[in-house]
Protein backbone atom coordinates (compact mmCIF):
# COMPACT_ATOMS: atom_id res chain seq x y z
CA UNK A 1 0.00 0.00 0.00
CA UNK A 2 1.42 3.39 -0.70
CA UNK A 3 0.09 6.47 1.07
CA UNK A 4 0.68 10.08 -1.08
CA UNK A 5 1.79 12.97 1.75
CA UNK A 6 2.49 16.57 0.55
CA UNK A 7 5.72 18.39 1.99
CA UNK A 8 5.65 21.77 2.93
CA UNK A 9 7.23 23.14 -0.41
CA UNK A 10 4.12 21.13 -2.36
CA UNK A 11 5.69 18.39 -3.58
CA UNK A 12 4.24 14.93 -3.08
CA UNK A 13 6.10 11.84 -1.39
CA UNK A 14 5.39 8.34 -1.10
CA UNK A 15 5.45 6.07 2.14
CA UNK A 16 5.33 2.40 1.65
CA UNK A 17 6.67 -0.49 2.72
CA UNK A 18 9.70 -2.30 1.08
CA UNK A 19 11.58 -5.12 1.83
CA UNK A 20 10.94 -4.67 5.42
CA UNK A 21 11.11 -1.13 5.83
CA UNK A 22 8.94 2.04 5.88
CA UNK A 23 10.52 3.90 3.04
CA UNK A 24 9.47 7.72 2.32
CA UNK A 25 10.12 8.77 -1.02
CA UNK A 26 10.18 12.01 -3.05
CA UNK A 27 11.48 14.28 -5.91
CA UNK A 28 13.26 17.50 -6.06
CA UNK A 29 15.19 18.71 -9.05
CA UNK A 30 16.18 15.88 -10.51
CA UNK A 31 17.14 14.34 -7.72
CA UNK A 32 15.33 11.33 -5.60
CA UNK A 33 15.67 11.02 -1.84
CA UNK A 34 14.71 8.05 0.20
CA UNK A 35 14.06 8.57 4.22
CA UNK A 36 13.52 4.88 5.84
CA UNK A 37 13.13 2.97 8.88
CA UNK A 38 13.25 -0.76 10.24
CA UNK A 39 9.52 -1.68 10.13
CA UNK A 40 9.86 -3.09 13.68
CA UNK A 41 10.50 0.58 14.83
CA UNK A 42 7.07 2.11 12.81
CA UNK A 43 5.17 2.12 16.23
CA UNK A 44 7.99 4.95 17.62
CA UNK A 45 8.76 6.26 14.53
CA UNK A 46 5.95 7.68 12.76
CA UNK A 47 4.92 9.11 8.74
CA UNK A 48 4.86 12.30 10.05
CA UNK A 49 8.16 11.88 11.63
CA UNK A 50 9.76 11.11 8.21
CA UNK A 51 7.78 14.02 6.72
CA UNK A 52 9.44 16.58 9.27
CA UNK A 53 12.78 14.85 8.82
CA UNK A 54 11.56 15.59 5.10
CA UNK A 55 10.44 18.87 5.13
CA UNK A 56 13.76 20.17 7.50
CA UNK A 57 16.00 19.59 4.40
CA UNK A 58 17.37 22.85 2.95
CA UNK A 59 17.07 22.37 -0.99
């Protein structure tokens, strides 16, 4: 299942699972980040954490 999220600049990232981990994934000039987790951590470690770890990146 993947869930759409918008950051704070308007662009759109992904969270899904894959191969065990929570993966958040997104777009910015060109270039592709990918913020993830362990899946056994997802009950401390939140979406929303990943979208403010996310959104604190200075393009």
């Amino acid at each position: 299942m993947v869930k759409t999220y918008e950051l704070k600049n308007g662009v759109v990232a992904n969270y899904m699972t894959i191969l065990g981990f929570n993966v958040l994934v997104f777009e910015i000039d060109d270039w592709q980040y990918m913020i993830s987790i362990d899946k056994r951590v997802s009950d401390k470690v939140t979406p929303e954490a990943l979208l403010d770890i996310a959104n604190s990146i200075d393009y």
